[in-house]
PDB file of N, CA and C in Angstrom:
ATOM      1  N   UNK A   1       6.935  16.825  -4.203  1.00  0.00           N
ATOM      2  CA  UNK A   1       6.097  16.169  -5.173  1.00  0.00           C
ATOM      3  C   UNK A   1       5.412  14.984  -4.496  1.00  0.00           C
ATOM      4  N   UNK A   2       3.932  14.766  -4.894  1.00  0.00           N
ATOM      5  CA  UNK A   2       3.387  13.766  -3.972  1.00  0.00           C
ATOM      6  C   UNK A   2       3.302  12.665  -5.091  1.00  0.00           C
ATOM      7  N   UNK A   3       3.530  11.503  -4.911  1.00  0.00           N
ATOM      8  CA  UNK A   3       3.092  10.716  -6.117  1.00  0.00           C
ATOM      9  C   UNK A   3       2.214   9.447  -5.477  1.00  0.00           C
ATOM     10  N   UNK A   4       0.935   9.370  -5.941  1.00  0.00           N
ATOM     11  CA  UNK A   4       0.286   7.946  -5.471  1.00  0.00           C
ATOM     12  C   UNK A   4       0.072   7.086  -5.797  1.00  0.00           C
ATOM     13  N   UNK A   5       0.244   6.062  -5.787  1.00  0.00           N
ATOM     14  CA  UNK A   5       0.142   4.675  -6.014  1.00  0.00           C
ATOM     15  C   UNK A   5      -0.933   3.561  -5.906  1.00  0.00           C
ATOM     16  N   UNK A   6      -1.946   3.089  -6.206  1.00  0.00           N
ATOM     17  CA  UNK A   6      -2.845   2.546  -6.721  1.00  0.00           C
ATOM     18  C   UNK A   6      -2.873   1.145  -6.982  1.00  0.00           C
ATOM     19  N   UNK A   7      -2.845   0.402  -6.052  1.00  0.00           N
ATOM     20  CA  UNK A   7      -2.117  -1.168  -6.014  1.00  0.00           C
ATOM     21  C   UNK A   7      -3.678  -2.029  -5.636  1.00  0.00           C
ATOM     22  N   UNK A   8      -3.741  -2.826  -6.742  1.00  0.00           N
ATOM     23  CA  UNK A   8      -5.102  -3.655  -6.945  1.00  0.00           C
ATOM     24  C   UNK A   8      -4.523  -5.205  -7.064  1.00  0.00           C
ATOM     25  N   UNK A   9      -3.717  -5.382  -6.624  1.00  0.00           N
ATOM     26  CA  UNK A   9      -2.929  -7.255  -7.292  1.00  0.00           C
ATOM     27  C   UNK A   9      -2.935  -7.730  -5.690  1.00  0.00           C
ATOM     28  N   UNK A  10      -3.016  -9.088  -5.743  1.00  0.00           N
ATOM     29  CA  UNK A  10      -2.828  -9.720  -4.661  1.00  0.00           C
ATOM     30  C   UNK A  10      -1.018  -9.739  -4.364  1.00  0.00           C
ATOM     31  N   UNK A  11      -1.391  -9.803  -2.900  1.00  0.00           N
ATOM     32  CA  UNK A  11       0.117  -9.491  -2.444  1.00  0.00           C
ATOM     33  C   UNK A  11       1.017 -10.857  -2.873  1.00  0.00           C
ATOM     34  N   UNK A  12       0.804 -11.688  -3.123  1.00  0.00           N
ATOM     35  CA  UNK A  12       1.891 -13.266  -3.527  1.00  0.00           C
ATOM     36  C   UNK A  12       0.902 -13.484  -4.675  1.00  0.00           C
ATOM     37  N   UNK A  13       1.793 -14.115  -5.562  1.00  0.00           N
ATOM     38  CA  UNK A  13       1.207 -15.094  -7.005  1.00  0.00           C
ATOM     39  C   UNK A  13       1.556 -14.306  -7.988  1.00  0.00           C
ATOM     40  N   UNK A  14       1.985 -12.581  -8.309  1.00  0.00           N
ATOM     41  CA  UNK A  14       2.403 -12.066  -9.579  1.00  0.00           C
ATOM     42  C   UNK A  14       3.482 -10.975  -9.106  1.00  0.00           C
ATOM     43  N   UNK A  15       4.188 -10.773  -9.955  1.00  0.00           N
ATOM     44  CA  UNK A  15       5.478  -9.788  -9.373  1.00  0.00           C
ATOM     45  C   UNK A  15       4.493  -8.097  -9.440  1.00  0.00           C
ATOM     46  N   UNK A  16       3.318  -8.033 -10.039  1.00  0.00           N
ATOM     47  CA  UNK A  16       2.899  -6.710  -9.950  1.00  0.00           C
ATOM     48  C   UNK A  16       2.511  -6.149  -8.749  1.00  0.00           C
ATOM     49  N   UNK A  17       2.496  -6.701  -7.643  1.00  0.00           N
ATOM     50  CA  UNK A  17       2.515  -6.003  -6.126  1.00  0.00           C
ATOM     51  C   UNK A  17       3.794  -5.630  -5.676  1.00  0.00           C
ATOM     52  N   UNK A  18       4.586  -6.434  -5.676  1.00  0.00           N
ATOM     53  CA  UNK A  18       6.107  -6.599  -5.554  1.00  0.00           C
ATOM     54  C   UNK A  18       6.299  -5.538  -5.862  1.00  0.00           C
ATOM     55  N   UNK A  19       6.642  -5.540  -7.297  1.00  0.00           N
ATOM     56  CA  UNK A  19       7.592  -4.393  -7.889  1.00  0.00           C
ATOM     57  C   UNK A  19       6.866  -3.020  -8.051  1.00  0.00           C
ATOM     58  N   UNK A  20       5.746  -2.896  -7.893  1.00  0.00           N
ATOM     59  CA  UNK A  20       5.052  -1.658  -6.812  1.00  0.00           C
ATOM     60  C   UNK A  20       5.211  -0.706  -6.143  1.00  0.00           C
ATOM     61  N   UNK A  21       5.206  -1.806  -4.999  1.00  0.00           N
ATOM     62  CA  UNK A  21       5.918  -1.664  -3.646  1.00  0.00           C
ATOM     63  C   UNK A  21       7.485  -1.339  -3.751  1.00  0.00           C
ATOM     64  N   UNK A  22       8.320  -2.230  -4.636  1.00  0.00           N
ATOM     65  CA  UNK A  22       9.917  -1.905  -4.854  1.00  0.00           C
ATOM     66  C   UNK A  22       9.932  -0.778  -5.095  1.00  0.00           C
ATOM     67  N   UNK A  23       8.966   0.205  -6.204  1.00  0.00           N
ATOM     68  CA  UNK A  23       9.011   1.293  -6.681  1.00  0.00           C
ATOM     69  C   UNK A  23       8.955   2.052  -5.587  1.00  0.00           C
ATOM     70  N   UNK A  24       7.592   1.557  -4.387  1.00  0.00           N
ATOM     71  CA  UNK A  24       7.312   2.822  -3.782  1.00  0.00           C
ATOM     72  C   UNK A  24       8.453   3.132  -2.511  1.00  0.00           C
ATOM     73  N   UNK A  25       8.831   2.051  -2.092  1.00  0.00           N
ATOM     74  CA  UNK A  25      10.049   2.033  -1.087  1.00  0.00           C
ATOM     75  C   UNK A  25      11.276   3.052  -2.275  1.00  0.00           C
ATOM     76  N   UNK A  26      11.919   2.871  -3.199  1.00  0.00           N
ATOM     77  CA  UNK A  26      12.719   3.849  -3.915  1.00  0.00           C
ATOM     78  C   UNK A  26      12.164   4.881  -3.543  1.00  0.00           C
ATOM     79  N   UNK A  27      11.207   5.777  -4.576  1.00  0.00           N
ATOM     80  CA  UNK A  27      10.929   6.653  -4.224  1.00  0.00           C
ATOM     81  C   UNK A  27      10.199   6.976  -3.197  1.00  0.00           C
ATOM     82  N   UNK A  28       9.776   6.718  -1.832  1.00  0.00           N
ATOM     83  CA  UNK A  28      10.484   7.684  -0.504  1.00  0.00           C
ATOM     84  C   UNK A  28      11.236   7.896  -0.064  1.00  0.00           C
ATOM     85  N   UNK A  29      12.227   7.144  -0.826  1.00  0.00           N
ATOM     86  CA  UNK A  29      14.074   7.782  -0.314  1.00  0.00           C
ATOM     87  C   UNK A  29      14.136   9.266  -0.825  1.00  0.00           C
ATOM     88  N   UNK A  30      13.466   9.347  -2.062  1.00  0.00           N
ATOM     89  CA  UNK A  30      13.995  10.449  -2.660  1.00  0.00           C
ATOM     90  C   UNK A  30      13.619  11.455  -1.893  1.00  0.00           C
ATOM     91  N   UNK A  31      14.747  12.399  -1.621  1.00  0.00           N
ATOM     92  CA  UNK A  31      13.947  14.133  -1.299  1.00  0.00           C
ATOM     93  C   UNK A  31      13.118  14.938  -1.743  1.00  0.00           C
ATOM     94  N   UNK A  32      12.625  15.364  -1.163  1.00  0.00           N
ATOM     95  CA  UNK A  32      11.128  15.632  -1.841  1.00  0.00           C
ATOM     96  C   UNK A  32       9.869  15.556  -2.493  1.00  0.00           C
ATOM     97  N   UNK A  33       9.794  13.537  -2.258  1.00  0.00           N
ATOM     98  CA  UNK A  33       9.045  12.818  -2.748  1.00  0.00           C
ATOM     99  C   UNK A  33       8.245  12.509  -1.863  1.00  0.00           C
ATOM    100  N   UNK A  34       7.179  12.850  -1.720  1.00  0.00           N
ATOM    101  CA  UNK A  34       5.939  12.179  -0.517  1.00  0.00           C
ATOM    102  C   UNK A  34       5.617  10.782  -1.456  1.00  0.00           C
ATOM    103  N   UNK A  35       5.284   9.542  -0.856  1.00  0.00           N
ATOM    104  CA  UNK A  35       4.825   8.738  -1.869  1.00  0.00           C
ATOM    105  C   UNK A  35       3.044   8.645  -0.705  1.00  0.00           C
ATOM    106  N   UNK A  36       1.876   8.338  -1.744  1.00  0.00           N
ATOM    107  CA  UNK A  36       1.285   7.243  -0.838  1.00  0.00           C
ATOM    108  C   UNK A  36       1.017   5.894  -1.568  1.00  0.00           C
ATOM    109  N   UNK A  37       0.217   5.111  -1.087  1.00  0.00           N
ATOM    110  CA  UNK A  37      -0.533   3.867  -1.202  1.00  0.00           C
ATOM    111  C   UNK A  37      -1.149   3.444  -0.723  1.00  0.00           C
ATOM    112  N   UNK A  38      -2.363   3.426  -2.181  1.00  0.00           N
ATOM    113  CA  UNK A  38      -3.432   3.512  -1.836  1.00  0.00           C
ATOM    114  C   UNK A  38      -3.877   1.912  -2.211  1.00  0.00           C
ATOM    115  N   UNK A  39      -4.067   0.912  -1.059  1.00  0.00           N
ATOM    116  CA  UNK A  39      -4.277  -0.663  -1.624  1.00  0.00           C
ATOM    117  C   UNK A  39      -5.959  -0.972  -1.734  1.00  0.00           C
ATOM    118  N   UNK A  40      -6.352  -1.783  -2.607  1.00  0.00           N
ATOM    119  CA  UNK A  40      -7.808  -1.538  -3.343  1.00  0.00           C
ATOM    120  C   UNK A  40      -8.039  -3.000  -3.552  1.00  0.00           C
ATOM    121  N   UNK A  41      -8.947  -3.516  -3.567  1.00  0.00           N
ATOM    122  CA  UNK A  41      -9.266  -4.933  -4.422  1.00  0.00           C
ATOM    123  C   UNK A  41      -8.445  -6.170  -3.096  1.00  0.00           C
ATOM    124  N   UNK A  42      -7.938  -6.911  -4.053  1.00  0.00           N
ATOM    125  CA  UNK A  42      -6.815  -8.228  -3.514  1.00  0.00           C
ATOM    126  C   UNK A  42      -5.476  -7.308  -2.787  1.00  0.00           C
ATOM    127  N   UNK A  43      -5.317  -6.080  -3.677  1.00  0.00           N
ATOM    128  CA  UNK A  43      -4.071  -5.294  -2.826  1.00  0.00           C
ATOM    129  C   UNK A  43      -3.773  -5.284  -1.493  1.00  0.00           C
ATOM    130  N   UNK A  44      -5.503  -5.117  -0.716  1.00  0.00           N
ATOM    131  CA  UNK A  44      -5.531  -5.296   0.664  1.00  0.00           C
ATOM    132  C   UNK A  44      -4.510  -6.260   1.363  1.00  0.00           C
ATOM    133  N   UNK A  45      -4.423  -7.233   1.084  1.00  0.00           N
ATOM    134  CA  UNK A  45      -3.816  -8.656   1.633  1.00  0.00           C
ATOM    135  C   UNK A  45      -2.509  -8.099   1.934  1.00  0.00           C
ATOM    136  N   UNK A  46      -1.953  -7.166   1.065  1.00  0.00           N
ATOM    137  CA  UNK A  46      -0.519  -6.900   1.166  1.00  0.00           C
ATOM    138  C   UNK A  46      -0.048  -5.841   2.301  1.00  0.00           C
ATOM    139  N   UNK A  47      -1.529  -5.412   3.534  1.00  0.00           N
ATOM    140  CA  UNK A  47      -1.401  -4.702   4.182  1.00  0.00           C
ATOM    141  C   UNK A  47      -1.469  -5.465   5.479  1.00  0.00           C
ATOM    142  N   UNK A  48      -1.954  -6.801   5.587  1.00  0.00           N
ATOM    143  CA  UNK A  48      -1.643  -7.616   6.313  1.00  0.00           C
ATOM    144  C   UNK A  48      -0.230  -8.107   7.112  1.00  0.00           C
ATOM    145  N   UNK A  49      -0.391  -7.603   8.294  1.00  0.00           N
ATOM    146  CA  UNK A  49       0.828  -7.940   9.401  1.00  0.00           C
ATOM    147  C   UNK A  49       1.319  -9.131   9.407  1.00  0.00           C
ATOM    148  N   UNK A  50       2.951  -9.408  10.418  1.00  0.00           N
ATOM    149  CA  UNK A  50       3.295 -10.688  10.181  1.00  0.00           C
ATOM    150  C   UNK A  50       3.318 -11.864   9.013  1.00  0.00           C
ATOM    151  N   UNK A  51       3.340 -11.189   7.788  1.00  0.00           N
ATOM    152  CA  UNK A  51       3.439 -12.186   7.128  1.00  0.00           C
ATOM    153  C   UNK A  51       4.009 -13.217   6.955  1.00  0.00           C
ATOM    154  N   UNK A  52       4.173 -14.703   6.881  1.00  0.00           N
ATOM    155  CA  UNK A  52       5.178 -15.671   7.232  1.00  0.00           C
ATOM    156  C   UNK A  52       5.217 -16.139   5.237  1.00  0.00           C
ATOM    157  N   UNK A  53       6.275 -15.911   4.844  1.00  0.00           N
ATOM    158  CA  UNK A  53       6.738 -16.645   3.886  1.00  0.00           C
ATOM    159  C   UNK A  53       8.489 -16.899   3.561  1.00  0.00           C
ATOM    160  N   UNK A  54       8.062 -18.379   3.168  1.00  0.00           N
ATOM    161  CA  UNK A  54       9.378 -18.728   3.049  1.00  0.00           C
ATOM    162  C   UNK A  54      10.694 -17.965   3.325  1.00  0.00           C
ATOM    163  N   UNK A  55      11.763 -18.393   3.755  1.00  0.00           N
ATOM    164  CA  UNK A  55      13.251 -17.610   3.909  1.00  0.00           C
ATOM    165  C   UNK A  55      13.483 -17.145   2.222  1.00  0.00           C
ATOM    166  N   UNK A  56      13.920 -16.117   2.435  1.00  0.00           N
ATOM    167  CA  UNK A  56      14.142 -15.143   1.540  1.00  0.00           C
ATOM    168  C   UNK A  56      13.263 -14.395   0.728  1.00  0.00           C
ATOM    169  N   UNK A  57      12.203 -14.548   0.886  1.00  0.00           N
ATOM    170  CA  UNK A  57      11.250 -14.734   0.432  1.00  0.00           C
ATOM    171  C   UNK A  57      10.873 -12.867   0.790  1.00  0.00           C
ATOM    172  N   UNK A  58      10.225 -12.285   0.044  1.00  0.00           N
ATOM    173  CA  UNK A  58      10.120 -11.270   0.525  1.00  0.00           C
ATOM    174  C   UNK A  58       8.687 -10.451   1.316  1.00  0.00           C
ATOM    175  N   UNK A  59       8.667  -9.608   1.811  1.00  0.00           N
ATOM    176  CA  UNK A  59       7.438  -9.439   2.792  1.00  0.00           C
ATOM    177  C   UNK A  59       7.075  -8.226   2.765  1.00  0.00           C
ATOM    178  N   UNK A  60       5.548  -8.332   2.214  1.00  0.00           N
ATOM    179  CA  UNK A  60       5.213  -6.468   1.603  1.00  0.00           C
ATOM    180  C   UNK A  60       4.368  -6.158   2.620  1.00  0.00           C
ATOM    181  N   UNK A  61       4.488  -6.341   4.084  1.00  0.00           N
ATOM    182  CA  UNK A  61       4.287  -5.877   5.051  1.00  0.00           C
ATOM    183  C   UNK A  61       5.065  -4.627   5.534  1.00  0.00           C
ATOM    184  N   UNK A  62       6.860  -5.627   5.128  1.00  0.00           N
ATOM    185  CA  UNK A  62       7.351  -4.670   5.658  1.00  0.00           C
ATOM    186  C   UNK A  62       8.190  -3.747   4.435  1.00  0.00           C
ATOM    187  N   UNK A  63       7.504  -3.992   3.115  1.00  0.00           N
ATOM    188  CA  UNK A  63       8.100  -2.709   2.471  1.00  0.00           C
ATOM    189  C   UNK A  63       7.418  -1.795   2.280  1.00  0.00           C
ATOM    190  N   UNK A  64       6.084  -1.870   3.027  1.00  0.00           N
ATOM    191  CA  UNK A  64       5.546  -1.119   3.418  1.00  0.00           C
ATOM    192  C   UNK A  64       5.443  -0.454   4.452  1.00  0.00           C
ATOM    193  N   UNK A  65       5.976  -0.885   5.383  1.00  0.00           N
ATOM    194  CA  UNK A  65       6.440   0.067   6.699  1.00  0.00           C
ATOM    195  C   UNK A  65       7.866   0.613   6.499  1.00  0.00           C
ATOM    196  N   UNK A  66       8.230   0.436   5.410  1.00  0.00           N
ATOM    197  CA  UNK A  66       9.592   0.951   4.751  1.00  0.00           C
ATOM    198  C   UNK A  66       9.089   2.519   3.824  1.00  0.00           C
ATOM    199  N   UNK A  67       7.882   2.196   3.519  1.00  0.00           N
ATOM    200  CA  UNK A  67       7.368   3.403   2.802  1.00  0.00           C
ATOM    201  C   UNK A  67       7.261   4.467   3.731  1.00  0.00           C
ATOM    202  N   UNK A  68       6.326   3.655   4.681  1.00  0.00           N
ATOM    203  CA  UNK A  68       5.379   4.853   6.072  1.00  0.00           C
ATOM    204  C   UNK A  68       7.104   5.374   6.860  1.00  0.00           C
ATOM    205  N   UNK A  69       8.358   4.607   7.050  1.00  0.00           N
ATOM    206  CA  UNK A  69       9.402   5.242   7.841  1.00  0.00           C
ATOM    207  C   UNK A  69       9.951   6.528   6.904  1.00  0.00           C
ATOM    208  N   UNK A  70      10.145   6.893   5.778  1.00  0.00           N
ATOM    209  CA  UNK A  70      10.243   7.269   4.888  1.00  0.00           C
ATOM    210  C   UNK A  70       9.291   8.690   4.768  1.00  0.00           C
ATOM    211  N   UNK A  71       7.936   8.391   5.238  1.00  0.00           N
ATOM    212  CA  UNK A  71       7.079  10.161   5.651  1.00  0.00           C
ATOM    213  C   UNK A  71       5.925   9.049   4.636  1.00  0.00           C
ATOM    214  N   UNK A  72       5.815   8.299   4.246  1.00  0.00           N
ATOM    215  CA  UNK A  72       4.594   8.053   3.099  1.00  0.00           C
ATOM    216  C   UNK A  72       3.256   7.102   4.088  1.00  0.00           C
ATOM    217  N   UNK A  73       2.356   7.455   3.219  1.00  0.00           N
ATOM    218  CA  UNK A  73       1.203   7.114   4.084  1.00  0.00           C
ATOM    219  C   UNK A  73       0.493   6.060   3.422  1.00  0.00           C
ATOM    220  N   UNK A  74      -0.344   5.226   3.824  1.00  0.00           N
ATOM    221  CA  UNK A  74      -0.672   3.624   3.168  1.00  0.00           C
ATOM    222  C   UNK A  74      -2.195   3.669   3.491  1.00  0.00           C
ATOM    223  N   UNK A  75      -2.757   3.853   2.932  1.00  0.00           N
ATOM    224  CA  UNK A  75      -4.360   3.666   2.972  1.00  0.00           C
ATOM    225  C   UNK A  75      -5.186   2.040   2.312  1.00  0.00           C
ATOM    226  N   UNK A  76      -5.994   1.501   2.890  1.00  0.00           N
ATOM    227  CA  UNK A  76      -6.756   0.486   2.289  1.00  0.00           C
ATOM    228  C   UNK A  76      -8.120   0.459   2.344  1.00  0.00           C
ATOM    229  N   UNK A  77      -8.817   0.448   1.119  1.00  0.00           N
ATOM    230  CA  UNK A  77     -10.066   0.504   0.600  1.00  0.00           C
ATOM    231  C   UNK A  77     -10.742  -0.738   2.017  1.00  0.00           C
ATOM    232  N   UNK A  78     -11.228   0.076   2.789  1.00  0.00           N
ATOM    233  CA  UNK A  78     -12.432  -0.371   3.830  1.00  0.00           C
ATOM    234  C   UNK A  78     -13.811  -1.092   3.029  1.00  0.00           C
ATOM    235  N   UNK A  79     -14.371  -1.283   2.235  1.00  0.00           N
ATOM    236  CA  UNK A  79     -15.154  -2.014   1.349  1.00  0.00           C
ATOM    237  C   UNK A  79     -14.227  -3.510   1.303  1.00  0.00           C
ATOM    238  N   UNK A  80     -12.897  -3.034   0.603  1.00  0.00           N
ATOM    239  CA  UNK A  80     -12.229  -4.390   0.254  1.00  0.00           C
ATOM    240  C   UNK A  80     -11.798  -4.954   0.774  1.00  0.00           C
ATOM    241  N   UNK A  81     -11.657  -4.842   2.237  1.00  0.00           N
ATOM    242  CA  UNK A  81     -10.947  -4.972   3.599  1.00  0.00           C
ATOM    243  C   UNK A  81     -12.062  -6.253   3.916  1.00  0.00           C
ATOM    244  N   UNK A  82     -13.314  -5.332   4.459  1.00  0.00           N
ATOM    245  CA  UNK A  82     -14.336  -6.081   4.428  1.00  0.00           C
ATOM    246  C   UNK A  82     -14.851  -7.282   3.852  1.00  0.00           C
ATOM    247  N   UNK A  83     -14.806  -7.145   2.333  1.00  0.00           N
ATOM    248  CA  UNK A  83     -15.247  -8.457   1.967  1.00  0.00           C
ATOM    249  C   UNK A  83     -14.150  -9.596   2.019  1.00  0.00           C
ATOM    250  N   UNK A  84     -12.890  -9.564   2.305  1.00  0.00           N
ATOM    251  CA  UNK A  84     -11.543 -10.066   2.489  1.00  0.00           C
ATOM    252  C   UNK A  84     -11.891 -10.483   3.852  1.00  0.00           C
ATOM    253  N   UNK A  85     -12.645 -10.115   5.070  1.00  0.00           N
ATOM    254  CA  UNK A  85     -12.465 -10.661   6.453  1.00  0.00           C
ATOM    255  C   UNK A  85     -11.241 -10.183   6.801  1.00  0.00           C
ATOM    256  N   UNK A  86     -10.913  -8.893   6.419  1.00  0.00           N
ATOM    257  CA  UNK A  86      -9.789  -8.299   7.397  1.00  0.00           C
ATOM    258  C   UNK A  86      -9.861  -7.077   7.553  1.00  0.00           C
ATOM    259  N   UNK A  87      -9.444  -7.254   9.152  1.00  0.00           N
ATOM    260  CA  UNK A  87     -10.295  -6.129  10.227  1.00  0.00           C
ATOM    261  C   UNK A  87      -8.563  -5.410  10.617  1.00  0.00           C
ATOM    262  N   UNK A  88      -9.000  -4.259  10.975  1.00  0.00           N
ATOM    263  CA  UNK A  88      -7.824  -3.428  11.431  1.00  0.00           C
ATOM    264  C   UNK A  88      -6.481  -4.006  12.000  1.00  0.00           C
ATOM    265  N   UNK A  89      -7.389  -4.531  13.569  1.00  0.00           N
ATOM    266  CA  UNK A  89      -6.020  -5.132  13.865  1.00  0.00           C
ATOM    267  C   UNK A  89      -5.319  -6.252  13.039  1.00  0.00           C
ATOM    268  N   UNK A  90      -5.845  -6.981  11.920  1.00  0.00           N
ATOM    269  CA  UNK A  90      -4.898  -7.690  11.022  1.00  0.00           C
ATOM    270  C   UNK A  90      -3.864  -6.690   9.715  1.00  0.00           C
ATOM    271  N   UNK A  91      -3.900  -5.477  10.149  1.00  0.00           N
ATOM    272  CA  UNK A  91      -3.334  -4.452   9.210  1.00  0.00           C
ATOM    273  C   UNK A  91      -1.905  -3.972  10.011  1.00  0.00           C
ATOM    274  N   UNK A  92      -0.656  -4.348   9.327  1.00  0.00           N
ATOM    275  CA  UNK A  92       0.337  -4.050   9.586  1.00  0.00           C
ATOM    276  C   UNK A  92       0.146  -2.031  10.017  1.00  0.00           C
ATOM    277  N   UNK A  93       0.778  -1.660  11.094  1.00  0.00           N
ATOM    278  CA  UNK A  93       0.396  -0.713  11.894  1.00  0.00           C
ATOM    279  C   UNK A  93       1.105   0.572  11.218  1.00  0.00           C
ATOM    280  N   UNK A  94       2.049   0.347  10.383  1.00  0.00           N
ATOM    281  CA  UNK A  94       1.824   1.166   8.757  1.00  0.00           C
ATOM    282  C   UNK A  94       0.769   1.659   8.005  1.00  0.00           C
ATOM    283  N   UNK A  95      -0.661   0.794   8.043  1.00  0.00           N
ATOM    284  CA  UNK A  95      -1.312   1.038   6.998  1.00  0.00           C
ATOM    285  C   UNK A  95      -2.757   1.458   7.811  1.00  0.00           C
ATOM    286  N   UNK A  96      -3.758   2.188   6.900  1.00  0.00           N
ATOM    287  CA  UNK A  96      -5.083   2.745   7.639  1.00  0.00           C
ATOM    288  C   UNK A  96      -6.091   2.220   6.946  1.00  0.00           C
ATOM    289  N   UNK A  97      -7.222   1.882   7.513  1.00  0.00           N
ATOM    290  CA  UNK A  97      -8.384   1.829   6.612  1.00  0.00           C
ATOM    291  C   UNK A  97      -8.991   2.945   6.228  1.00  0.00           C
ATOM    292  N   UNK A  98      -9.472   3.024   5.035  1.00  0.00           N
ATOM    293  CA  UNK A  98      -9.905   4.381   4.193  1.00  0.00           C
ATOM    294  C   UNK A  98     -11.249   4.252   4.257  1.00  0.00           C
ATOM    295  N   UNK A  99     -12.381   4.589   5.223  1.00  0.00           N
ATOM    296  CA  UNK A  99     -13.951   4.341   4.887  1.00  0.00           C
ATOM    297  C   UNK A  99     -14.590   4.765   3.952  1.00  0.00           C
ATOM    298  N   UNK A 100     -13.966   5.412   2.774  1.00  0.00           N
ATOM    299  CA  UNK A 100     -14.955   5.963   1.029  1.00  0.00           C
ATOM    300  C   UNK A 100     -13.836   6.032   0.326  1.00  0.00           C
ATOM    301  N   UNK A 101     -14.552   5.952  -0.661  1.00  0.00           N
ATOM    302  CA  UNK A 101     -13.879   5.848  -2.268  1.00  0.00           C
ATOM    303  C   UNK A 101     -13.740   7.874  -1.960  1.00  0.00           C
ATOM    304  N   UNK A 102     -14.295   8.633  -1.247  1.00  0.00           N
ATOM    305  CA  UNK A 102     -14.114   9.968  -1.206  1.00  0.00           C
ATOM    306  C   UNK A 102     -12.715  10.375  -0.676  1.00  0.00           C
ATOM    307  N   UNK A 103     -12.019   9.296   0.204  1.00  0.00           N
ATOM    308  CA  UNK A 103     -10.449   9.800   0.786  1.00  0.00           C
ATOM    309  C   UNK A 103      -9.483   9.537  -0.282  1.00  0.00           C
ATOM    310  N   UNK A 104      -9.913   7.988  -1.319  1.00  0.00           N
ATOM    311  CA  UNK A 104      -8.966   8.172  -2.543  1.00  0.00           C
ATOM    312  C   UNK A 104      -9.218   9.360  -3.270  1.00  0.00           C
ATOM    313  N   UNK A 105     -10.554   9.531  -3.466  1.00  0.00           N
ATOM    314  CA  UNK A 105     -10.990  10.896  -4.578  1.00  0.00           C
ATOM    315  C   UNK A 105      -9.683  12.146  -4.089  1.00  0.00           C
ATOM    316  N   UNK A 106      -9.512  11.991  -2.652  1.00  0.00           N
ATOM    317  CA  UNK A 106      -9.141  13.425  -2.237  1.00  0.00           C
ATOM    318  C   UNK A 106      -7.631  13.400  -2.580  1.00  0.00           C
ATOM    319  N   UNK A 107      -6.828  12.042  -2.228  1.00  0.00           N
ATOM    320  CA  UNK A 107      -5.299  11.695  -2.988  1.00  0.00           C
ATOM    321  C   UNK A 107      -5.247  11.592  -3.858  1.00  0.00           C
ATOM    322  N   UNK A 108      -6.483  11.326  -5.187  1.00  0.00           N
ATOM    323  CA  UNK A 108      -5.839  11.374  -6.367  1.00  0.00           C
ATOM    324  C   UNK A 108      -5.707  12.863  -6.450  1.00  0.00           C
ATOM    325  N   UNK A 109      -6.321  13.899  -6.239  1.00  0.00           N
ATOM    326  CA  UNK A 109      -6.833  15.291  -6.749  1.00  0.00           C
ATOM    327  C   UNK A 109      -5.285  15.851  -5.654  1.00  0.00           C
ATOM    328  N   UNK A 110      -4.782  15.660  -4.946  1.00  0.00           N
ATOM    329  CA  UNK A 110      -3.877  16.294  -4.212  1.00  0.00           C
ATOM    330  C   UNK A 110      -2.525  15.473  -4.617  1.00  0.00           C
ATOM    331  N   UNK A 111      -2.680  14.781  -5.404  1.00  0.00           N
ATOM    332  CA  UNK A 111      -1.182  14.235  -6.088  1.00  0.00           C
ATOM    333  C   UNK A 111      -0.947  14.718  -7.123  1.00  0.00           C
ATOM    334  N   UNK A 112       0.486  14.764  -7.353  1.00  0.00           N
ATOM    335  CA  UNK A 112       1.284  15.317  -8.882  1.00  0.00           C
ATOM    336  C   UNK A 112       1.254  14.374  -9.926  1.00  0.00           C
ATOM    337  N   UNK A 113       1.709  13.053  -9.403  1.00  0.00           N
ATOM    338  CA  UNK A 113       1.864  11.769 -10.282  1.00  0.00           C
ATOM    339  C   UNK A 113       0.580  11.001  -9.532  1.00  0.00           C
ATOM    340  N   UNK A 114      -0.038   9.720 -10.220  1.00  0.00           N
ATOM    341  CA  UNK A 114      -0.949   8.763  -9.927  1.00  0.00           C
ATOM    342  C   UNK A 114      -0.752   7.590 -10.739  1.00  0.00           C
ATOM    343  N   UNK A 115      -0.168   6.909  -9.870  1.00  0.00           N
ATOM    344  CA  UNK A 115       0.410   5.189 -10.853  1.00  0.00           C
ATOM    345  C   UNK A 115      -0.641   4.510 -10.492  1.00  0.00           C
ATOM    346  N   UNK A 116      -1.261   3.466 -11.560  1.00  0.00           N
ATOM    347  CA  UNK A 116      -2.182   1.948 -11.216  1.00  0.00           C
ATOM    348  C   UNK A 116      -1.389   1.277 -11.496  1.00  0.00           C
ATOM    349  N   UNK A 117      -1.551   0.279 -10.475  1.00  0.00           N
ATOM    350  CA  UNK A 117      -1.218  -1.282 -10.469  1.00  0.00           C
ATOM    351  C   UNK A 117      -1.969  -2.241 -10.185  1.00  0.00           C
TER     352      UNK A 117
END
């Protein structure tokens, strides 16, 4: 089952990226769950490498390379990348830039489930 994920929130300031991401790290544990994520808007930020925040603090860099170890794949809207001033190499090496709204078209249409966030 493929299920995709649709993450539009900035990565710090509301728990709706967070718990997202919490979701999407769960389910790629599961067997037989492909997950992706697909980050869009402010989501981008959360595909950003090295993140430095506070101790304990948590880092959706790497629960996102928790997704991609897992078989799941992380795409980011190249438009939103752009107007953000962030270029590839600032993209945790988990995640891809997507150049059209035509590669989401093609994951929503090839997924079972499709969550927004």
């Amino acid at each position: 089952m493929t299920t995709l994920m649709i993450i539009n929130g900035a990565a710090y300031g509301q728990d709706t990226t967070y718990n997202a991401l919490g979701l999407a790290v769960a389910l790629s544990k599961r067997d037989g769950v492909t997950v992706q994520v697909f980050l869009m808007g402010d989501g981008v930020t959360a595909a950003m490498d090295g993140q430095k925040t506070p101790d304990g603090y948590y880092k959706l860099d790497k629960m996102l390379s928790a997704v991609a170890a897992h078989g799941g794949r992380i795409g980011c809207c190249g438009t939103c990348m752009d107007a953000r001033g962030i270029t590839d190499a600032l993209l945790t090496g988990a995640a891809k830039r997507s150049t059209t709204m035509e590669d989401l078209a093609d994951w929503i249409l090839a997924a079972e489930k499709v969550l927004v966030f």
